[in-house]
C-alpha atoms as a PDB file:
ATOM      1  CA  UNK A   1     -48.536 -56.177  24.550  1.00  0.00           C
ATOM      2  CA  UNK A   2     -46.473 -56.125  27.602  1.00  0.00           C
ATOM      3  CA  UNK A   3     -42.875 -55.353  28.186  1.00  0.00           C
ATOM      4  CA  UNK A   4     -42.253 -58.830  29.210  1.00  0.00           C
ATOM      5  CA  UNK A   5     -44.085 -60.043  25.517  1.00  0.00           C
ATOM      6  CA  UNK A   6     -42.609 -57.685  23.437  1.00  0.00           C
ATOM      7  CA  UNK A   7     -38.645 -58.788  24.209  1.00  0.00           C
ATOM      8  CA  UNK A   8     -39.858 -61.931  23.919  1.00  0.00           C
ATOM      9  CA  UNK A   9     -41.212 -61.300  20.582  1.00  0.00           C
ATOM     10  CA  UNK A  10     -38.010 -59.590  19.763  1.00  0.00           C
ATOM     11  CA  UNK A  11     -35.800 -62.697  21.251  1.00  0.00           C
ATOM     12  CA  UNK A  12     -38.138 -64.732  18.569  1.00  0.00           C
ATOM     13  CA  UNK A  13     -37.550 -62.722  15.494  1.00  0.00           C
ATOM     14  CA  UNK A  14     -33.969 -62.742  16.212  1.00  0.00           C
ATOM     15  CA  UNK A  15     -33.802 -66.552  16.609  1.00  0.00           C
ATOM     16  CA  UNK A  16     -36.039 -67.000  13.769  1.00  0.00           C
ATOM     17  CA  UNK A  17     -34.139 -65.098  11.198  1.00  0.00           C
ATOM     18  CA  UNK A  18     -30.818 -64.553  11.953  1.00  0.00           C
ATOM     19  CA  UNK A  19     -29.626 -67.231  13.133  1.00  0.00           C
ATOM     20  CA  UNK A  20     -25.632 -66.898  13.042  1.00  0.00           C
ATOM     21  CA  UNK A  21     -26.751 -62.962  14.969  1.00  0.00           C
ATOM     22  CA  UNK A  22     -28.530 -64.608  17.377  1.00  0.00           C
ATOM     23  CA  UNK A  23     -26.085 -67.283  18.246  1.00  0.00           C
ATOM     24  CA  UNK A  24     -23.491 -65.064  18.953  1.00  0.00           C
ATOM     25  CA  UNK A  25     -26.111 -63.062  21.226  1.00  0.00           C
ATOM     26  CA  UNK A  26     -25.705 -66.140  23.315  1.00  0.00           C
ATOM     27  CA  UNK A  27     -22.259 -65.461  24.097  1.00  0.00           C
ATOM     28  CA  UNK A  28     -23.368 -61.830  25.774  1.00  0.00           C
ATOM     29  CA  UNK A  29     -24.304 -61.677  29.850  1.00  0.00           C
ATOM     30  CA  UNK A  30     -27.692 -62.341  29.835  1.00  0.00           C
ATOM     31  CA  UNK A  31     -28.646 -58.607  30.548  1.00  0.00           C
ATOM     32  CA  UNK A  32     -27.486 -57.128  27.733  1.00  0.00           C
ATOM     33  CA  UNK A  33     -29.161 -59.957  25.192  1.00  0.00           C
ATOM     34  CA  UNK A  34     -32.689 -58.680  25.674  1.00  0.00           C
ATOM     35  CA  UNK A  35     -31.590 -55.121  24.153  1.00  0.00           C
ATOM     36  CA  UNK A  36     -29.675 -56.662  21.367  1.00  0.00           C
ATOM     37  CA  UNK A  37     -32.786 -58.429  20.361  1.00  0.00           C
ATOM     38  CA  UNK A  38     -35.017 -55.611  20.790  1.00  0.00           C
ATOM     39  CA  UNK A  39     -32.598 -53.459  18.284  1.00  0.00           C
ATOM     40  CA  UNK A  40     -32.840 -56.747  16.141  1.00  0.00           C
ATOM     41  CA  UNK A  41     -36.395 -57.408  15.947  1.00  0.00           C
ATOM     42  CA  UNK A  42     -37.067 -53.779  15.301  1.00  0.00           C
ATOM     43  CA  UNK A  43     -35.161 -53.148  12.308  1.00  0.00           C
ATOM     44  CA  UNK A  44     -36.470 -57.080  11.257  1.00  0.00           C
ATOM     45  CA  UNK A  45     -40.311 -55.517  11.611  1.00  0.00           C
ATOM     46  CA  UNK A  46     -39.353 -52.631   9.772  1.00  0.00           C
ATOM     47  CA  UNK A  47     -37.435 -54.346   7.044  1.00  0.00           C
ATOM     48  CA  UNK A  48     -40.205 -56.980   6.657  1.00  0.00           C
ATOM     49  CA  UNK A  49     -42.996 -53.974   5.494  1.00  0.00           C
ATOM     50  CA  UNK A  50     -40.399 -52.869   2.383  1.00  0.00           C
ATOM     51  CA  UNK A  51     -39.185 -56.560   1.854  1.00  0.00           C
ATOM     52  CA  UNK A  52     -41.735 -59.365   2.265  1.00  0.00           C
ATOM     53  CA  UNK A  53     -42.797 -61.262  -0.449  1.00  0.00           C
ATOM     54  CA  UNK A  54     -46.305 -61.875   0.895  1.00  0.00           C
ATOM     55  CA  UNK A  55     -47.370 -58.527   1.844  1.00  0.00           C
ATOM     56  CA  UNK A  56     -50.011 -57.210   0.274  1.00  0.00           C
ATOM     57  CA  UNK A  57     -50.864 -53.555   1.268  1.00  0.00           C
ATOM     58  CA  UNK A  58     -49.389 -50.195   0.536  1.00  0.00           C
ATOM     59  CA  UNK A  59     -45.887 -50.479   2.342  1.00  0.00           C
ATOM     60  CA  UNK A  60     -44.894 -46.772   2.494  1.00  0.00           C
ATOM     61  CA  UNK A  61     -48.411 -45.967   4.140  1.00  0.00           C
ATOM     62  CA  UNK A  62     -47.313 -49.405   6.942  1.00  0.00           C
ATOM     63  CA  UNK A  63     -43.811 -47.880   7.018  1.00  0.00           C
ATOM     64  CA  UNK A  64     -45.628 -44.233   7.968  1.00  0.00           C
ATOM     65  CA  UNK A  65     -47.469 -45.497  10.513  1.00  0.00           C
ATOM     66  CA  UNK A  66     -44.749 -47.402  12.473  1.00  0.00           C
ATOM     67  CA  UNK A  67     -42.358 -44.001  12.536  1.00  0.00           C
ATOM     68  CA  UNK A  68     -46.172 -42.308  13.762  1.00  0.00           C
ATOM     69  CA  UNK A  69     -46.374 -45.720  16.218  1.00  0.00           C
ATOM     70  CA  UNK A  70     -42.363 -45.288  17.294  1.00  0.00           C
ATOM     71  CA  UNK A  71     -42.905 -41.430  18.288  1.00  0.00           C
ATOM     72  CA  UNK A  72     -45.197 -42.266  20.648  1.00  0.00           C
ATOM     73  CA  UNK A  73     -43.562 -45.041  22.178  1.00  0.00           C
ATOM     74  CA  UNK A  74     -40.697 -43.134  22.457  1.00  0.00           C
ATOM     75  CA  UNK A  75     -42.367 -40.488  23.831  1.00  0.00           C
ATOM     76  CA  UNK A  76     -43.666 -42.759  26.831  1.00  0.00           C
ATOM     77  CA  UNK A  77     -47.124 -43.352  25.017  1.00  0.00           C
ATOM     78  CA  UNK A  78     -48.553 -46.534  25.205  1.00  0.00           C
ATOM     79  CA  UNK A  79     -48.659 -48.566  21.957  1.00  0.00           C
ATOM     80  CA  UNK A  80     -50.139 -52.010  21.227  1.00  0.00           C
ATOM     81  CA  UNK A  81     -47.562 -52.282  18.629  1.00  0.00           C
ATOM     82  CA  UNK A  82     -45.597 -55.634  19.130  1.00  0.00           C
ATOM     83  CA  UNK A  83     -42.032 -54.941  18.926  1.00  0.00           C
ATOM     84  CA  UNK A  84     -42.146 -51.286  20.184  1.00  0.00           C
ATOM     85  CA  UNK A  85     -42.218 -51.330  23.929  1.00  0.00           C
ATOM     86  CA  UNK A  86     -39.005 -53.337  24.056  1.00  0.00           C
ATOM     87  CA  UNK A  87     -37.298 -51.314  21.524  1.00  0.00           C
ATOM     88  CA  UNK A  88     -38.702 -47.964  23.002  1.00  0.00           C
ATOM     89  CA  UNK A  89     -37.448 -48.775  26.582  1.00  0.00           C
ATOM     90  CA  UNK A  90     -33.884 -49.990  25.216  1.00  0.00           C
ATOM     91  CA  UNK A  91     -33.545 -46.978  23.556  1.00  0.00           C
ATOM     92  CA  UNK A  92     -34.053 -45.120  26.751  1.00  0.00           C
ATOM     93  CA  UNK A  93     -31.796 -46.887  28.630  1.00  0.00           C
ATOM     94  CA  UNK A  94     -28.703 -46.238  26.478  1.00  0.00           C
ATOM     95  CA  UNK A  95     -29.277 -42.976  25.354  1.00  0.00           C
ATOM     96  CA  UNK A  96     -29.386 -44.061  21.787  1.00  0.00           C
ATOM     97  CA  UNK A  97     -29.445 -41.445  19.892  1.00  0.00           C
ATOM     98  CA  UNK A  98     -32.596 -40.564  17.559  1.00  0.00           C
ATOM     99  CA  UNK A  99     -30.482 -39.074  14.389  1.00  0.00           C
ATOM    100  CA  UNK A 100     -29.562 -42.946  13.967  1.00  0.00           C
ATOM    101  CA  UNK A 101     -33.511 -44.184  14.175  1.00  0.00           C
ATOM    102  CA  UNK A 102     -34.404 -41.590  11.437  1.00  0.00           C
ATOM    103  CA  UNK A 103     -31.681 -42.492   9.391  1.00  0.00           C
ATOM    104  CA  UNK A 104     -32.347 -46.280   9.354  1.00  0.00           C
ATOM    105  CA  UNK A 105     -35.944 -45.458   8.431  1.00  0.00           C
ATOM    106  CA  UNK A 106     -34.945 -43.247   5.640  1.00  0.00           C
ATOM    107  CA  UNK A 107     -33.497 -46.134   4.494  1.00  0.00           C
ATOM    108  CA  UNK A 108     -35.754 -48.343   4.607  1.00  0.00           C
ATOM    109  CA  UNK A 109     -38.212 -45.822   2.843  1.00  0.00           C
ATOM    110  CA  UNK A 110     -35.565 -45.414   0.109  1.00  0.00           C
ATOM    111  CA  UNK A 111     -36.016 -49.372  -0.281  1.00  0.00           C
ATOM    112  CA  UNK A 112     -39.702 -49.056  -1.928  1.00  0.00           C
ATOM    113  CA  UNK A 113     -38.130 -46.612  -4.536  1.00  0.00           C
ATOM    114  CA  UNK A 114     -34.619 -47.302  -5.069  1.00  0.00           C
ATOM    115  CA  UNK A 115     -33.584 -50.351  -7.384  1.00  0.00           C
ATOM    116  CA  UNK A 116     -30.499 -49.743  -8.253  1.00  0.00           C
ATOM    117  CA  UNK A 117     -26.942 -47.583  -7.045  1.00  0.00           C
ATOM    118  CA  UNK A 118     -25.377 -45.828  -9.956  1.00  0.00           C
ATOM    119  CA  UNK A 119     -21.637 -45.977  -7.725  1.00  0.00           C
ATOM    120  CA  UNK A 120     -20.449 -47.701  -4.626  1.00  0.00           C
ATOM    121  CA  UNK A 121     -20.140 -43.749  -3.187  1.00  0.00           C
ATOM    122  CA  UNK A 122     -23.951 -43.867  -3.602  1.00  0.00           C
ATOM    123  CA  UNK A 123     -24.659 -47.384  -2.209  1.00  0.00           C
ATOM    124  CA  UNK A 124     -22.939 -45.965   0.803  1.00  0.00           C
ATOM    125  CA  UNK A 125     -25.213 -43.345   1.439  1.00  0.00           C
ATOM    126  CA  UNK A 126     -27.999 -46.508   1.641  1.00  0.00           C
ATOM    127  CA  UNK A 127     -26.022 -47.837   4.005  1.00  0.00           C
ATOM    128  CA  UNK A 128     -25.590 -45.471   6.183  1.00  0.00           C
ATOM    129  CA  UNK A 129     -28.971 -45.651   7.573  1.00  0.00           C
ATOM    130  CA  UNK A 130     -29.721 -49.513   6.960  1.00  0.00           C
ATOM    131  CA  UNK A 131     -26.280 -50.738   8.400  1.00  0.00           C
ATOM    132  CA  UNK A 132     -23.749 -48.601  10.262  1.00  0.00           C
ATOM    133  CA  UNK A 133     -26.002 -47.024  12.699  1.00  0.00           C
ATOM    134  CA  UNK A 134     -26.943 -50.231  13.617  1.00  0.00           C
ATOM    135  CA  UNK A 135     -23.832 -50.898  14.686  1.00  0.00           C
ATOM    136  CA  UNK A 136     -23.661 -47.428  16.567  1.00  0.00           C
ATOM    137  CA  UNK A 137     -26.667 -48.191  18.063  1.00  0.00           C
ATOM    138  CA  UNK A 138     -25.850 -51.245  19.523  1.00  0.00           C
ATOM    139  CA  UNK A 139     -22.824 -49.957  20.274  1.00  0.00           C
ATOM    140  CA  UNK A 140     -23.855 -48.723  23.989  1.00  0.00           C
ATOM    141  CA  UNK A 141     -25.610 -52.226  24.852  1.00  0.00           C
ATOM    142  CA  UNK A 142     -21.807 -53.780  24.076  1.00  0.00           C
ATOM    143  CA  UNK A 143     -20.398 -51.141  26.206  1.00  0.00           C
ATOM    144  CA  UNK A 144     -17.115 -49.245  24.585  1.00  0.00           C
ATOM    145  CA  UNK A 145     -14.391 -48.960  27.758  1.00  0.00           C
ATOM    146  CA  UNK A 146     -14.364 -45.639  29.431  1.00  0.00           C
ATOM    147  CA  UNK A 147     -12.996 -43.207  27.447  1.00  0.00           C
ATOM    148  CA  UNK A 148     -13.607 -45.072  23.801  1.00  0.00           C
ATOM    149  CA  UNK A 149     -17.197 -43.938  23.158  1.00  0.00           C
ATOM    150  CA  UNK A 150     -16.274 -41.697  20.216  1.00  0.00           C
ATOM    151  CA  UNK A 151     -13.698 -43.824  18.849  1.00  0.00           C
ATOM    152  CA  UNK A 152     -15.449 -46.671  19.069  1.00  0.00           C
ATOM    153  CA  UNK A 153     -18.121 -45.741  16.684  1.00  0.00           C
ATOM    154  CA  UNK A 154     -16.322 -45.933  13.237  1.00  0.00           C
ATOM    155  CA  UNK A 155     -15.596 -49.287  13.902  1.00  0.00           C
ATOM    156  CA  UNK A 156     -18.534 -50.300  15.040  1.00  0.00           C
ATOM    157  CA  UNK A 157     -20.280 -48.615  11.854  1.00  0.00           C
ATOM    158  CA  UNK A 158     -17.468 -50.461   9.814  1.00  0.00           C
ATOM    159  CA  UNK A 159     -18.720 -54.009  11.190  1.00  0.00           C
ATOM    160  CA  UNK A 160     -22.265 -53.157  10.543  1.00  0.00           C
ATOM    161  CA  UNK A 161     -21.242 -52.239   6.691  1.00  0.00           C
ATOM    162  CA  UNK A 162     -18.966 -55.223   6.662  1.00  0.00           C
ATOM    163  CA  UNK A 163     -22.187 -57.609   7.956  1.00  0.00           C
ATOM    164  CA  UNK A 164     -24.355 -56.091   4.746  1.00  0.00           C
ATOM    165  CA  UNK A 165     -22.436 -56.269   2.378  1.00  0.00           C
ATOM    166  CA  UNK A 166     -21.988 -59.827   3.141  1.00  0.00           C
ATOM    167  CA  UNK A 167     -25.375 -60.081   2.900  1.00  0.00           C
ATOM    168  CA  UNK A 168     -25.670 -58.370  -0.523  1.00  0.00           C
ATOM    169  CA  UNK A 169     -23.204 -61.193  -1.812  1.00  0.00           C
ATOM    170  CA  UNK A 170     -24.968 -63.989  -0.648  1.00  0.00           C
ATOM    171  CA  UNK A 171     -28.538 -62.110  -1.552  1.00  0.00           C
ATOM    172  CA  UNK A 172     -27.924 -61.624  -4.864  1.00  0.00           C
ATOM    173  CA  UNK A 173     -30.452 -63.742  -6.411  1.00  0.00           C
ATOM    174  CA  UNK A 174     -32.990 -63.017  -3.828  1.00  0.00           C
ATOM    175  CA  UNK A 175     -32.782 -59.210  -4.180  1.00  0.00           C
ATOM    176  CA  UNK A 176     -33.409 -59.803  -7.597  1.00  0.00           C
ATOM    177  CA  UNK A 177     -36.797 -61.372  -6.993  1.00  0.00           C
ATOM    178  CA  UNK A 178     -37.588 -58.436  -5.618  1.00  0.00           C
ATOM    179  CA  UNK A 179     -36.098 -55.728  -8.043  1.00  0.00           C
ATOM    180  CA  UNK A 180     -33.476 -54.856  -6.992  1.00  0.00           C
ATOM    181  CA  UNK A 181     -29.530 -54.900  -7.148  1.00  0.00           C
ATOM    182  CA  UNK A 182     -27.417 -54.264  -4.592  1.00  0.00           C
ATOM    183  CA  UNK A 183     -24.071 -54.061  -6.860  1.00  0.00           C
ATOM    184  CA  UNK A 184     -23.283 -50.754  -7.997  1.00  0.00           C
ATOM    185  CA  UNK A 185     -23.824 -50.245 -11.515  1.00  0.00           C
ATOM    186  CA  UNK A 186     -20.449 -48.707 -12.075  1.00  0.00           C
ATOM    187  CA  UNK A 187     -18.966 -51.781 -10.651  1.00  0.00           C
ATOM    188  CA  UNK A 188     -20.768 -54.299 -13.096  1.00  0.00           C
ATOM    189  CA  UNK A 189     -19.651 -51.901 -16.092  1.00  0.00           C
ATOM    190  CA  UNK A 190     -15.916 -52.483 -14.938  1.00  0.00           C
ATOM    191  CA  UNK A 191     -16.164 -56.006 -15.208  1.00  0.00           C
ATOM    192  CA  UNK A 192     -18.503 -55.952 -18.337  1.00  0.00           C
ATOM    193  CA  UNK A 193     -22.154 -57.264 -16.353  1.00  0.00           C
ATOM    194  CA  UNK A 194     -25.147 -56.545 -17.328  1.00  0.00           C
ATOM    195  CA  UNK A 195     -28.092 -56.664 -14.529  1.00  0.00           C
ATOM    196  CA  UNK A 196     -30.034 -59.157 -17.755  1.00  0.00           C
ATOM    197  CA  UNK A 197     -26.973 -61.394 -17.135  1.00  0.00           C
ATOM    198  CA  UNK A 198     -27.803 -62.015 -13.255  1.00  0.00           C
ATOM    199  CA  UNK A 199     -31.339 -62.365 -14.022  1.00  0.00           C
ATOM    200  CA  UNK A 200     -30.397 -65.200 -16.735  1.00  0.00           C
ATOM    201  CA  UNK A 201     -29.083 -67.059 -13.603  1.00  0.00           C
ATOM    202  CA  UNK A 202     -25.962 -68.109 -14.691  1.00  0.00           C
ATOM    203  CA  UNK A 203     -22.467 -67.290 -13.546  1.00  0.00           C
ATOM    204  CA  UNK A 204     -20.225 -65.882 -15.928  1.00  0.00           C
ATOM    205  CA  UNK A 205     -16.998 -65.578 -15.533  1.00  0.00           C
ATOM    206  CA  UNK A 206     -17.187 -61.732 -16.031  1.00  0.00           C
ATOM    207  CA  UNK A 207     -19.800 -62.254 -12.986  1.00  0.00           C
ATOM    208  CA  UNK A 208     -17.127 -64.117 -10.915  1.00  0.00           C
ATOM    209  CA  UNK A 209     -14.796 -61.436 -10.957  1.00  0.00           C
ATOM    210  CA  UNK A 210     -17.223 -59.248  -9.935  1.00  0.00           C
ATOM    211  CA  UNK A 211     -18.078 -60.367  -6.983  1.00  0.00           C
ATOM    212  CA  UNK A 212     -14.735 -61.460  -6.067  1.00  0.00           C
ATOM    213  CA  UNK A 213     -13.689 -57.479  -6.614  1.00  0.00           C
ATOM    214  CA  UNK A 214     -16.978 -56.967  -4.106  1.00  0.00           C
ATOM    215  CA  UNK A 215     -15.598 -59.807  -1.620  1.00  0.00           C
ATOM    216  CA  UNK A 216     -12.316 -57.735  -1.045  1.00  0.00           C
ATOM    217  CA  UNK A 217     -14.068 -54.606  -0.787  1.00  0.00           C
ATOM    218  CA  UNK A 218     -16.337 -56.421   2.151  1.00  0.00           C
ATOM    219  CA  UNK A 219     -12.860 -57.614   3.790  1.00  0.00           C
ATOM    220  CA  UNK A 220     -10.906 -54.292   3.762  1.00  0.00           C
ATOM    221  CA  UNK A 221     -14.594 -53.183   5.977  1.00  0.00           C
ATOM    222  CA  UNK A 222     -14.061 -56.281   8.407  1.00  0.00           C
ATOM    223  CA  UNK A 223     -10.151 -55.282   8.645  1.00  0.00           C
ATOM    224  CA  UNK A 224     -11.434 -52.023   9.510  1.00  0.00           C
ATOM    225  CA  UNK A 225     -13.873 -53.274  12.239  1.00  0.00           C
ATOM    226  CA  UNK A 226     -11.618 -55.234  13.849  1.00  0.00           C
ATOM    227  CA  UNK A 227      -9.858 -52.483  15.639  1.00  0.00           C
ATOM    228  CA  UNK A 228     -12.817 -51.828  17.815  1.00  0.00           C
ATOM    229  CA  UNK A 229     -12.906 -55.614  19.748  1.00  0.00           C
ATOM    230  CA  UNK A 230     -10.570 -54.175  22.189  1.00  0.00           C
ATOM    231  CA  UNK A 231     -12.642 -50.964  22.680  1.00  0.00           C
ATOM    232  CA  UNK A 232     -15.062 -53.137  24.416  1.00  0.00           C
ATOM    233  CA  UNK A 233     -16.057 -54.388  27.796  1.00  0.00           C
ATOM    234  CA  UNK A 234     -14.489 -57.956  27.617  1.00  0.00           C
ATOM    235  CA  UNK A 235     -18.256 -59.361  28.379  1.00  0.00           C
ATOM    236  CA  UNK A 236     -19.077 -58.110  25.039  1.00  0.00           C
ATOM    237  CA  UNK A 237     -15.742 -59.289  23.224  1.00  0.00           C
ATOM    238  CA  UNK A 238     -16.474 -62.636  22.619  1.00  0.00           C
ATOM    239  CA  UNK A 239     -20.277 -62.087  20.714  1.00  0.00           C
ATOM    240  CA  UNK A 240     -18.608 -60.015  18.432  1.00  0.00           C
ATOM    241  CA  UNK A 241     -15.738 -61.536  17.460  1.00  0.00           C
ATOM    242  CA  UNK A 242     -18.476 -64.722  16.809  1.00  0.00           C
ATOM    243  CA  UNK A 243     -20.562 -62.810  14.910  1.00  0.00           C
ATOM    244  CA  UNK A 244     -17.453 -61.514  12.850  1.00  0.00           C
ATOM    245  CA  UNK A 245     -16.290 -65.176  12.229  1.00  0.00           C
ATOM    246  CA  UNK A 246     -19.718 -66.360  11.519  1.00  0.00           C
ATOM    247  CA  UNK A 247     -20.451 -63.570   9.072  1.00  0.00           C
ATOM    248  CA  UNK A 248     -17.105 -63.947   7.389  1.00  0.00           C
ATOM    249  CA  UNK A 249     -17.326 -67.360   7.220  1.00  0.00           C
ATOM    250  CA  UNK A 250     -20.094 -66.323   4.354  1.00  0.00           C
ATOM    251  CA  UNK A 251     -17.597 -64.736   2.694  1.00  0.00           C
ATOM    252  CA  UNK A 252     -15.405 -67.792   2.925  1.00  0.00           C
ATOM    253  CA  UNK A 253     -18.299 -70.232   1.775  1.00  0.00           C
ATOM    254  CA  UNK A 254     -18.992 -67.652  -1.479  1.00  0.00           C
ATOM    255  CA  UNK A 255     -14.722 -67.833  -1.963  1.00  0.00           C
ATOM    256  CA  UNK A 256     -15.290 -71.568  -1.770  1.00  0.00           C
ATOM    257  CA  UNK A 257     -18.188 -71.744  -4.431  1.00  0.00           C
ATOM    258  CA  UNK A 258     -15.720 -69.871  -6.971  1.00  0.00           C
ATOM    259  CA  UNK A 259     -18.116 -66.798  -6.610  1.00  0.00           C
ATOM    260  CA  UNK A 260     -21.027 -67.848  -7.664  1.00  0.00           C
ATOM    261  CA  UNK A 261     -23.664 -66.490  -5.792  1.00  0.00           C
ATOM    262  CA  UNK A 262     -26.545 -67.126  -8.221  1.00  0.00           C
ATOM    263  CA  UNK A 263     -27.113 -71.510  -7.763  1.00  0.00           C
ATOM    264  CA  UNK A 264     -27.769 -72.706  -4.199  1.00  0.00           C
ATOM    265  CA  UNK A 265     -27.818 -70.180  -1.358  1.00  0.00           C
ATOM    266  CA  UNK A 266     -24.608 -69.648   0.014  1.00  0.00           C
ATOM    267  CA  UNK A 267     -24.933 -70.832   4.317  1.00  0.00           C
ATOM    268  CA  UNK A 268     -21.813 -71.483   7.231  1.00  0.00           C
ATOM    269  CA  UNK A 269     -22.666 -75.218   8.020  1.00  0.00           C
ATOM    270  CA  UNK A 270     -24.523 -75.629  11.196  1.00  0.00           C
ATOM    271  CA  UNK A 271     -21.811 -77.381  12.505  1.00  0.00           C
ATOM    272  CA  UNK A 272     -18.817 -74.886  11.647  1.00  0.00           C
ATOM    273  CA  UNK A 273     -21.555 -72.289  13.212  1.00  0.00           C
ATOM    274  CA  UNK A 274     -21.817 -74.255  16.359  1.00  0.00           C
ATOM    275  CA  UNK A 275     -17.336 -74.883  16.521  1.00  0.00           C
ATOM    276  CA  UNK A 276     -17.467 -70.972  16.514  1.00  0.00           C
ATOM    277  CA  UNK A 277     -20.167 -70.633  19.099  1.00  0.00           C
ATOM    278  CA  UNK A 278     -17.968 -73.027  21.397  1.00  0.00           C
ATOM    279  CA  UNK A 279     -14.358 -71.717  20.594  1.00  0.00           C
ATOM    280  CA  UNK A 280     -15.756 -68.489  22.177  1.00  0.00           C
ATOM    281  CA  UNK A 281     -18.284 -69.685  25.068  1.00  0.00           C
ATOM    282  CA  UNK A 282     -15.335 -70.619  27.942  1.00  0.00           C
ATOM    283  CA  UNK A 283     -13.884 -66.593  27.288  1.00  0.00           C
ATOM    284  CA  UNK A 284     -17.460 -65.407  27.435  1.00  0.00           C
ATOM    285  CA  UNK A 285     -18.365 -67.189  30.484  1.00  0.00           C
ATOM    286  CA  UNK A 286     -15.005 -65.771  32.206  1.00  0.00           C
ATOM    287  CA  UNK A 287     -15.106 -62.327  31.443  1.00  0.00           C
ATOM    288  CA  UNK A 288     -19.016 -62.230  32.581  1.00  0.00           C
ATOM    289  CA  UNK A 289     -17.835 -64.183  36.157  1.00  0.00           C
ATOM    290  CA  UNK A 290     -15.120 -61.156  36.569  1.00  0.00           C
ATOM    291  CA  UNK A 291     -17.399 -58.849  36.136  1.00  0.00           C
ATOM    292  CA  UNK A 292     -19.086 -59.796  38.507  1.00  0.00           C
ATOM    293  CA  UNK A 293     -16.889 -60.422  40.918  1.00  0.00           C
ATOM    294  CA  UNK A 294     -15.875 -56.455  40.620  1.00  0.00           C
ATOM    295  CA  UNK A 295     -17.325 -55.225  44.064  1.00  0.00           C
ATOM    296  CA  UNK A 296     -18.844 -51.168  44.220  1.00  0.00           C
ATOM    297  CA  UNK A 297     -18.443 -49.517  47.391  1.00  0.00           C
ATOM    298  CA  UNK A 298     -21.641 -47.558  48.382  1.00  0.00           C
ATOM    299  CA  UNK A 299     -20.672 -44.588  50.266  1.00  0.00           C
END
């Protein structure tokens, strides 16, 4: 697998299953987009071992041997593993740090055991590795201003946790089919929900006003994300204030179906997807040409 092969592979995974993330990608120069899809289409390969429906072989032993696979690469080893060149050499290139690899993969390890989160304290521990640090680690691709590294991390993990839990909402009846529930248990208690009632399919009212309570919760983490747009290089503006209309836009589309996340799958329309895409592409386009236009003197 070459270098060349393996972003492309990456670019492909993105486009291929996530498609309101990879739009906004679109909106990035096009230097930085080949990193965001590398840090994409690894956590995507990694995610597909502990959540495919069709595989078939012993997932923790798969999961194993990509971390064995990922020291190496990262190592400067060669590896014919697909997606690992491109994520190996993007992690180089920003720095990014390890702590946040290992605790995405503990995560994902904790996904072929794990079924269920006795509180949401305990849910965010799970989260931790399988969605804020990937918003710290794609934090150095977007490129805080000088000076806003640090403080540009919390809300960059808040957008990540912001972008899952929208995902939990929507996922509900999909997690199920594979065992799991990503609503804390103390939460479905409150509002008198029993995990039998979202495997009978139907949405109770009691089930409404759960998710509703888990809807706010999700917008209070956008609120806090929001604070880090300006933190950024203005190239990198745009894609993320996209992706955080095109993700809430679930949110608004779950509002819309009065909560109930158990019939049809809850989706942003293509067309409302591609008015977002468009609202941002003249700003994106701008703020790439400036940029450029900034001239370095070489001593």
């Amino acid at each position: 697998m070459t270098l060349t092969a393996s972003y492309e592979l990456c670019r492909r995974l993105n486009a291929r299953h996530g498609r309101s993330y990879y739009l906004a990608t679109l909106l990035l120069p096009s230097w930085k987009r080949p990193h965001v899809h590398a840090l994409y289409g690894f956590a995507r390969y990694a995610d597909e071992i502990v959540d495919s429906f069709t595989m078939t072989g012993d997932r923790a032993r798969a999961l194993d041997d990509l971390s064995a696979r990922l020291t190496e690469a990262l190592a400067g080893e060669t590896t014919g593993d697909p997606v690992l060149p491109a994520f190996a050499q993007t992690v180089r290139s920003f720095d990014i740090d390890h702590r946040d690899i290992d605790a995405f993969l503990s995560s994902m390890r904790a996904d072929l055991t794990v079924t269920r989160y006795p509180t949401y304290d305990d849910l965010l521990v799970y989260m931790e590795g399988s969605a804020a640090v990937i918003g710290t680690m794609m934090l150095p691709v977007l490129e805080p201003l000088p000076g806003m590294e640090e403080k540009a991390r919390e809300p960059a993990r808040q957008l990540g946790l912001a972008f899952q839990l929208t995902n939990f909402l929507r996922d509900v009846a999909e997690d199920l089919e594979r065992g799991r529930v990503y609503l804390p248990l103390e939460d479905l208690d409150r509002f008198g929900v029993k995990v039998a009632d979202l495997e009978g399919g139907v949405t109770t009212p009691e089930l409404r006003e759960l998710i509703a309570f888990q809807a706010r919760r999700t917008r209070d983490h956008y609120a806090r994300a929001e604070e880090g747009f300006a933190m950024l290089t203005p190239s990198s503006r745009p894609c993320i204030r996209a992706a955080f209309e095109l993700y809430g836009g679930i949110l608004d589309r779950i509002e819309a179906a009065r909560y109930d996340v158990l019939g049809a799958r809850i989706v942003v329309p293509r067309r409302r997807r591609l008015s977002i895409f468009a609202r941002y592409l003249l700003a994106a386009s701008a703020a790439d040409r400036a940029e450029r236009r900034v001239i370095v003197e070489i001593p």
